[in-house]
C-alpha atoms as a PDB file:
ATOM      1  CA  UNK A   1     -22.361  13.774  -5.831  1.00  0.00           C
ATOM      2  CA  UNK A   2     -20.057  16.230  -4.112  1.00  0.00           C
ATOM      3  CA  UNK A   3     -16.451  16.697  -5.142  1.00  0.00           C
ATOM      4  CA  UNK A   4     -13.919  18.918  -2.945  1.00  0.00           C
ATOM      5  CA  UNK A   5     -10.537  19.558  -4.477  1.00  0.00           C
ATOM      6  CA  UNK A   6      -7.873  20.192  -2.387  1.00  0.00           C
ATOM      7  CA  UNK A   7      -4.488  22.091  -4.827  1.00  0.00           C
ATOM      8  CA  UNK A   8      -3.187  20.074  -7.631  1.00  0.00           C
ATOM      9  CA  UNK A   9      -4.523  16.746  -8.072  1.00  0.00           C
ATOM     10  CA  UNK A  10      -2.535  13.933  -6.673  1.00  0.00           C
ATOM     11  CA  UNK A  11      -4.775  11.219  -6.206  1.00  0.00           C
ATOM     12  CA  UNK A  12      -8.571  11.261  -7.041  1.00  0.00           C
ATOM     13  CA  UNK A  13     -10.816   9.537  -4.214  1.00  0.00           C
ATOM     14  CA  UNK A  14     -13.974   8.177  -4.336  1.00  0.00           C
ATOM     15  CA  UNK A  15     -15.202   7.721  -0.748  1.00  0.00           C
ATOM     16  CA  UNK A  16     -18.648   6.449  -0.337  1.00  0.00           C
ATOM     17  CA  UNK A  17     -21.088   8.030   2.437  1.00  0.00           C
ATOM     18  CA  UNK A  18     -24.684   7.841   3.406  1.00  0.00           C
ATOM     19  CA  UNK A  19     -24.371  10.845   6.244  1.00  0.00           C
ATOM     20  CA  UNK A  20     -23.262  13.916   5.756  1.00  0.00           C
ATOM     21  CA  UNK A  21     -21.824  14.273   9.226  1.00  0.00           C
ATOM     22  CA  UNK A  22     -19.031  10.937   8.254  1.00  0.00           C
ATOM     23  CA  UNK A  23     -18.261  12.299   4.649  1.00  0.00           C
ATOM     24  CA  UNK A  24     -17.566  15.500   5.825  1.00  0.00           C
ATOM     25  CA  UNK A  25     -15.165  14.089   9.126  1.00  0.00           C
ATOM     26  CA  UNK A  26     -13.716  11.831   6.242  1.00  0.00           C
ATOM     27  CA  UNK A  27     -12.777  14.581   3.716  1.00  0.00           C
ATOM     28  CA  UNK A  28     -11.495  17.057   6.085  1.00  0.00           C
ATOM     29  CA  UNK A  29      -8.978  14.294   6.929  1.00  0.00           C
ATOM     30  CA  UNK A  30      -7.961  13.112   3.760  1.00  0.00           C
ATOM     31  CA  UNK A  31      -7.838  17.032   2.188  1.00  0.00           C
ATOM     32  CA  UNK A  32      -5.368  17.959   5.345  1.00  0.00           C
ATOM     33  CA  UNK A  33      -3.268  14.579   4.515  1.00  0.00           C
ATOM     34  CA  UNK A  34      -2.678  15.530   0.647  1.00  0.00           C
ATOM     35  CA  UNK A  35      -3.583  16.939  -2.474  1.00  0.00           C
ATOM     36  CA  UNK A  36      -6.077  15.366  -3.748  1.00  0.00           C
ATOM     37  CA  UNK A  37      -9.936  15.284  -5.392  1.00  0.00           C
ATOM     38  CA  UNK A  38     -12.300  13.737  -3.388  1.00  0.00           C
ATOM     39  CA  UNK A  39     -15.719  12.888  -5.406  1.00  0.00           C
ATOM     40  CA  UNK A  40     -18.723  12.138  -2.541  1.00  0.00           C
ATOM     41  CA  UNK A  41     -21.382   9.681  -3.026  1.00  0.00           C
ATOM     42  CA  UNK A  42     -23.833   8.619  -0.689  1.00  0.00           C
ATOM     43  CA  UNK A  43     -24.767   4.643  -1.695  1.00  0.00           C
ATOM     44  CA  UNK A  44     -23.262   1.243  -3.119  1.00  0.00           C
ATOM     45  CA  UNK A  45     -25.803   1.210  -6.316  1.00  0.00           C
ATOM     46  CA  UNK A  46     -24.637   5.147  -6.999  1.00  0.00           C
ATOM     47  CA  UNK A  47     -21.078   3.666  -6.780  1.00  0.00           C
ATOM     48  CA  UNK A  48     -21.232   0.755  -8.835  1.00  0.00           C
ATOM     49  CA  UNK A  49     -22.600   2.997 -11.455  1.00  0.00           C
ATOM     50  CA  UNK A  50     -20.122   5.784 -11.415  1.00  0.00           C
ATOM     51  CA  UNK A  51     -17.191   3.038 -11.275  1.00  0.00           C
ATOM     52  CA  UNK A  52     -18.605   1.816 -14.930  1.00  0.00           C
ATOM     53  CA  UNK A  53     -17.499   5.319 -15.998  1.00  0.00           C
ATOM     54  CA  UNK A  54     -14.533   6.520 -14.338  1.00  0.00           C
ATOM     55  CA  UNK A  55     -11.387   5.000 -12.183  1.00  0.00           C
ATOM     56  CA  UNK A  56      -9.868   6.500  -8.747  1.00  0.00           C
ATOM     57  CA  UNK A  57      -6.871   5.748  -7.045  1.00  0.00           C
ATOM     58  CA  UNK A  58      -8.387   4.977  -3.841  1.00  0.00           C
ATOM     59  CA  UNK A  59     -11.926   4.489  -2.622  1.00  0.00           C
ATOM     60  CA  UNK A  60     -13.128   4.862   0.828  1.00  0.00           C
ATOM     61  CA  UNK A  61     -16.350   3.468   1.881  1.00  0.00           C
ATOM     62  CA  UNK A  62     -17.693   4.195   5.241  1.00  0.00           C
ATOM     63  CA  UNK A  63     -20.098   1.199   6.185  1.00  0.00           C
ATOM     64  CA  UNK A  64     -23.171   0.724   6.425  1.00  0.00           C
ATOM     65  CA  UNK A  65     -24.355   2.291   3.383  1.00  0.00           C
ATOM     66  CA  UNK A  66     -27.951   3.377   3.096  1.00  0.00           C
ATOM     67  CA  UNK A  67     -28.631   0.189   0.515  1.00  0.00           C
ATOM     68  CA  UNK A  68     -26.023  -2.427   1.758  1.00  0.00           C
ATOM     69  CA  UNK A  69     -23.464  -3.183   4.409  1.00  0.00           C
ATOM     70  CA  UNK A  70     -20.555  -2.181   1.855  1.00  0.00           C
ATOM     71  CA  UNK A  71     -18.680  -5.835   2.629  1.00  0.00           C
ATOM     72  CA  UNK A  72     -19.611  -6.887  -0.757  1.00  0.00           C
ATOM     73  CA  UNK A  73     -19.184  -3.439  -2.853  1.00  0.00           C
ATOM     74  CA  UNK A  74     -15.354  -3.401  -1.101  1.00  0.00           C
ATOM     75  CA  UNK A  75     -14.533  -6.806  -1.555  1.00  0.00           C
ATOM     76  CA  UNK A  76     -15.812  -6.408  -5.756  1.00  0.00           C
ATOM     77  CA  UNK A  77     -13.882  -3.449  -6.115  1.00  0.00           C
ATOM     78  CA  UNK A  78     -10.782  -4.937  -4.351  1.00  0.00           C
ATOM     79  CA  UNK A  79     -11.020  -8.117  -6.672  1.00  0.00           C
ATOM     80  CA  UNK A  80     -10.783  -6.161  -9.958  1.00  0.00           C
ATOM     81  CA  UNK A  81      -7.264  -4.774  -8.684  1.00  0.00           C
ATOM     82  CA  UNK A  82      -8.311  -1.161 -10.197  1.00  0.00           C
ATOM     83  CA  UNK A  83      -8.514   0.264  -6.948  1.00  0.00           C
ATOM     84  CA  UNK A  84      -7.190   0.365  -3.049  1.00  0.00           C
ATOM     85  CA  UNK A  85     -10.051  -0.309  -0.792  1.00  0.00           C
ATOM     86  CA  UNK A  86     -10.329   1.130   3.044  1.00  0.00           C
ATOM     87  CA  UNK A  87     -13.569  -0.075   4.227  1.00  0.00           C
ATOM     88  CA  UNK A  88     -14.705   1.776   7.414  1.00  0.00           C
ATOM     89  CA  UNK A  89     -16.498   0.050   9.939  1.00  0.00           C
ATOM     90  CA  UNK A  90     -18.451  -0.211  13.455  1.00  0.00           C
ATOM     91  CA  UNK A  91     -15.427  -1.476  15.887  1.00  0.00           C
ATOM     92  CA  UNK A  92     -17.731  -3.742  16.823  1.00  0.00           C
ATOM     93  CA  UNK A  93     -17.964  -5.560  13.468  1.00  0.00           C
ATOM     94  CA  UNK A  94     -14.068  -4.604  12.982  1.00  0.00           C
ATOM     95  CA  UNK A  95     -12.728  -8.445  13.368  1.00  0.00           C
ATOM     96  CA  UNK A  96     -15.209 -10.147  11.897  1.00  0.00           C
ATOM     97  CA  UNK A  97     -15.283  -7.670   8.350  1.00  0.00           C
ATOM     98  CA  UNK A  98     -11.379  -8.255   8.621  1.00  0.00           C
ATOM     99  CA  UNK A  99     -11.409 -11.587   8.569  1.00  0.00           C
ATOM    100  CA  UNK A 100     -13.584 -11.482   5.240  1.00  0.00           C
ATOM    101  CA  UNK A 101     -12.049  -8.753   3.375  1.00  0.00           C
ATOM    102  CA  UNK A 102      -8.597  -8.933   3.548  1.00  0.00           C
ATOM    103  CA  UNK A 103      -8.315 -11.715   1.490  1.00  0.00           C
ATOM    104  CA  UNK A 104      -9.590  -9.562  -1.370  1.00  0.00           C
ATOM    105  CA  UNK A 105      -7.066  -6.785  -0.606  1.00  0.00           C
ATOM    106  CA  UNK A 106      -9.727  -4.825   1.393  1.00  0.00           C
ATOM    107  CA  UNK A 107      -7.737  -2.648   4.297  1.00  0.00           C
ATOM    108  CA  UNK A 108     -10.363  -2.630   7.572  1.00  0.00           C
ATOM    109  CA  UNK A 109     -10.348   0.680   9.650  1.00  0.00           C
ATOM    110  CA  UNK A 110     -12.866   0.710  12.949  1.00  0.00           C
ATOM    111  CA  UNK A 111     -14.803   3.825  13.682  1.00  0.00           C
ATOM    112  CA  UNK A 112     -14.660   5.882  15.783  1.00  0.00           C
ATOM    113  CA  UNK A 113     -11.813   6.299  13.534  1.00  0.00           C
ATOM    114  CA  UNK A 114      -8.363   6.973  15.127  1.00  0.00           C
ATOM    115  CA  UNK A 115      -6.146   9.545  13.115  1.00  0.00           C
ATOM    116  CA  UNK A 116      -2.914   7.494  13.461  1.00  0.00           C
ATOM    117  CA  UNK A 117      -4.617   4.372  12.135  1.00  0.00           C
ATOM    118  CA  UNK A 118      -6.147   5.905   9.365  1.00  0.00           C
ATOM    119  CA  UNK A 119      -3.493   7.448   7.947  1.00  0.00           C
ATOM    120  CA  UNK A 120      -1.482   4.499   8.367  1.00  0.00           C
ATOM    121  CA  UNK A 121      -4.062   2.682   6.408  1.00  0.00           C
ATOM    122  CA  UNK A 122      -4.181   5.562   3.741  1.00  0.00           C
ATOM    123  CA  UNK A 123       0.231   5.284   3.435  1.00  0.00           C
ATOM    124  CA  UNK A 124      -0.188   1.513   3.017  1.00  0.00           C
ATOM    125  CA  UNK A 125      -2.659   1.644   0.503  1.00  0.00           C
ATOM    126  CA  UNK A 126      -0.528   4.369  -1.798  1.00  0.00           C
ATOM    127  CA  UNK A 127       1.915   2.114  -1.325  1.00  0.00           C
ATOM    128  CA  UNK A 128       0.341  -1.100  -2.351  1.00  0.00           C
ATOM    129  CA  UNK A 129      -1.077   1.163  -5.178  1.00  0.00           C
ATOM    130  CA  UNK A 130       1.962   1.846  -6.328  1.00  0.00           C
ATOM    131  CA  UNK A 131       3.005  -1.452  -6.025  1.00  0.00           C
ATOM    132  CA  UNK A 132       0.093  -2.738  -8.043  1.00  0.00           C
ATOM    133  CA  UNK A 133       0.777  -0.016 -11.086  1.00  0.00           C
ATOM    134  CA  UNK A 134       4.770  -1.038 -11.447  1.00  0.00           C
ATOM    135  CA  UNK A 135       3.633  -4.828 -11.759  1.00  0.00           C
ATOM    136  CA  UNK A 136       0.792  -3.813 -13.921  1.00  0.00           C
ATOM    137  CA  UNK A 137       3.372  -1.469 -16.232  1.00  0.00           C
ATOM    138  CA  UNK A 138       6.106  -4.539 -16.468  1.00  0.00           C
ATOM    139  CA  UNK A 139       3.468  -6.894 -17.517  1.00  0.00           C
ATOM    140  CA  UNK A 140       2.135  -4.817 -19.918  1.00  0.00           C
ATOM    141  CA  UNK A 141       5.838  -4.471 -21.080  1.00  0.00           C
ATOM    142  CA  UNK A 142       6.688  -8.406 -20.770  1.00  0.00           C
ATOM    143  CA  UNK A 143       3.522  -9.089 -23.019  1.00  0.00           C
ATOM    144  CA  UNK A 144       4.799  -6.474 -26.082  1.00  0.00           C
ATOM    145  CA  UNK A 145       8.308  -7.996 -25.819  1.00  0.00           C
ATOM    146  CA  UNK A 146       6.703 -11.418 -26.565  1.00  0.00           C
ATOM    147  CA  UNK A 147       4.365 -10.375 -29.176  1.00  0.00           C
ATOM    148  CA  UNK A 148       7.027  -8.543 -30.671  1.00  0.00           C
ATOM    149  CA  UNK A 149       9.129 -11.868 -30.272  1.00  0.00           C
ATOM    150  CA  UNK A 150       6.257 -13.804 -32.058  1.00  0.00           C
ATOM    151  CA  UNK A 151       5.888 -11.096 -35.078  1.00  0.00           C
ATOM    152  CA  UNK A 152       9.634 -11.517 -35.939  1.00  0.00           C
ATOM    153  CA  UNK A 153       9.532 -15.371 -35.784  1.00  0.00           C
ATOM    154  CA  UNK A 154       6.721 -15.333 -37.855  1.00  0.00           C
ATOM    155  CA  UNK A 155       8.689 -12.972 -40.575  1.00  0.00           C
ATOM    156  CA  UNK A 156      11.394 -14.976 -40.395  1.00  0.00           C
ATOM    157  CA  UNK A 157       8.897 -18.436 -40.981  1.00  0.00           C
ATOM    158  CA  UNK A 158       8.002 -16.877 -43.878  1.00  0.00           C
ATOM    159  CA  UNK A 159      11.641 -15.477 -45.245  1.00  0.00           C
ATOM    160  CA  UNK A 160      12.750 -18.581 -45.015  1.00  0.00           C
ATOM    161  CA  UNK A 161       9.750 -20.331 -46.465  1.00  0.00           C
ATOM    162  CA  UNK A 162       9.739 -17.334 -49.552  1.00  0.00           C
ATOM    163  CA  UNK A 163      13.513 -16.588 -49.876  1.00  0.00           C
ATOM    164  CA  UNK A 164      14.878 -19.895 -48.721  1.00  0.00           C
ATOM    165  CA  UNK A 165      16.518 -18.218 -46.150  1.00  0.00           C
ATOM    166  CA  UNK A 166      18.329 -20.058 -42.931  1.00  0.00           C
ATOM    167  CA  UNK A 167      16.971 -19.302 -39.701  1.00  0.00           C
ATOM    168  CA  UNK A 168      20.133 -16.952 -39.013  1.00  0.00           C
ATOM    169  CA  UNK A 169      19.968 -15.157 -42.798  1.00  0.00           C
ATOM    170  CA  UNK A 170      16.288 -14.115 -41.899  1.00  0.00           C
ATOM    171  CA  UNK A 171      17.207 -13.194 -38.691  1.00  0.00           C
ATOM    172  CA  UNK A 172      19.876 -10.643 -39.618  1.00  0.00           C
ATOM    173  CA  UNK A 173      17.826  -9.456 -42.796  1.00  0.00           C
ATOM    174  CA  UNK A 174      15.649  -8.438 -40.231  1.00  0.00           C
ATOM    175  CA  UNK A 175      18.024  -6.869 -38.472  1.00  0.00           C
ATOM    176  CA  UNK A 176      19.496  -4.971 -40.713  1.00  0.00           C
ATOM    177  CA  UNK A 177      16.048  -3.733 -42.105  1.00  0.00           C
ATOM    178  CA  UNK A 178      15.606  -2.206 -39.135  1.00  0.00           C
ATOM    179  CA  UNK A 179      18.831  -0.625 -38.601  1.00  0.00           C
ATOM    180  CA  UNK A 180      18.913   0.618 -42.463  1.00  0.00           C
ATOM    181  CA  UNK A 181      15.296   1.636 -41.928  1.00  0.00           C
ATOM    182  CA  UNK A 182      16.085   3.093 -38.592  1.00  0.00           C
ATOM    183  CA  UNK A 183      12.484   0.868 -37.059  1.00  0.00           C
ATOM    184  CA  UNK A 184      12.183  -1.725 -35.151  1.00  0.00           C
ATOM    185  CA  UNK A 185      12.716  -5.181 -35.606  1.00  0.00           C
ATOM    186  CA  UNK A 186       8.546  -5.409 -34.829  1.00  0.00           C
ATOM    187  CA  UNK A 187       7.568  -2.845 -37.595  1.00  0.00           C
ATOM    188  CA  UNK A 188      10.259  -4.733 -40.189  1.00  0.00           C
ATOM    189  CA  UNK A 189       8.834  -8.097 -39.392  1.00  0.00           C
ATOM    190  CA  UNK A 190       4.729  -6.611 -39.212  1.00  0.00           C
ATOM    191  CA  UNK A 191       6.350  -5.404 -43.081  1.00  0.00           C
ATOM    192  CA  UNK A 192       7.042  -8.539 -43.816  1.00  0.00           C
ATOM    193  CA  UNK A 193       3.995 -10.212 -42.660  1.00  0.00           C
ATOM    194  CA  UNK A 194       1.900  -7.985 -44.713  1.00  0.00           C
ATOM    195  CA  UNK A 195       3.578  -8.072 -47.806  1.00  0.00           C
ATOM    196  CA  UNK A 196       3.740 -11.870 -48.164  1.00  0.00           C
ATOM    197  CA  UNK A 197       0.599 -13.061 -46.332  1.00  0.00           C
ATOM    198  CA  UNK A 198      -1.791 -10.082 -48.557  1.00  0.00           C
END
């Protein structure tokens, strides 16, 4: 495993490589297009491994590998949504790879590889990257607001089962726990929920 580091790290790369000659034509590009840390690795079974352990922004694999085509390894990675996906290969397999991977998310470049199409391919995967993170970040956000929306139902199900409480009266005790308390609504009703249900 080989890992070049171009500055400050902007993106960390994993591109996947059986001959020296490709990863080195392959870094040298992506180190002149941005900062970045490019990790080198020369088979699928060496990837699959390291991806157990660690996550990169990108990952480049220039196919074949020495121990598979790299169609399946690109299309896997692609599925999990973890990851963009440029999958380098023969021009004469370009079409028919296409047609299989993009489906999965998998961006197709043919080799010999042309410096305007690769780093076209390398803007539209940040892009979709960053794309991918915001929708990832607002879920994450749209889950908490409805947990949080559950937790203070729940305290109110039980102030007004305990305290015989309306629905309204339980939800502006709440309320005004949490302004008196200076917390949140979730940590008032979680309060709640503990002391009565315990």
């Amino acid at each position: 495993m080989t890992v070049w580091k171009g500055g400050d790290v902007m993106e960390n790369i994993l591109l996947i490589a059986s001959s020296e000659k490709g990863s080195d034509l392959i870094s040298g590009m992506l180190s002149s297009a941005s900062l970045c840390q490019i990790t080198v690795i020369r088979s699928g079974g060496e990837a699959r491994r390291l991806l157990l352990e660690k996550d990169f922004d990108l990952i480049i694999i220039n196919a074949p590998l020495c121990d598979e085509s790299g169609e399946s390894l690109s299309r896997t990675i692609a599925s999990k949504g973890i990851s963009q996906v440029i999958l380098l290969v023969k021009s004469e397999f370009f079409e028919a790879m296409t047609a299989i991977c993009e489906e999965d998310g998998v961006l197709t470049v043919s080799k010999p590889i042309n410096k305007a199409v690769f780093w076209s391919a390398l803007a539209l995967a940040r892009s979709t990257r960053n794309r991918i993170q915001k929708v990832q970040t607002e879920n994450t956000q749209l889950k908490q607001k409805i947990e949080d929306i559950r937790l203070v139902d729940r305290a109110k199900y039980i102030l007004i089962s305990y305290m015989n409480l309306s629905e309204s009266e339980a939800h502006r005790y709440i309320e005004k726990q949490a302004m008196d308390m200076r917390s949140t609504k979730r940590a008032i009703a979680e309060g709640i929920i503990g002391f009565y249900e315990n």
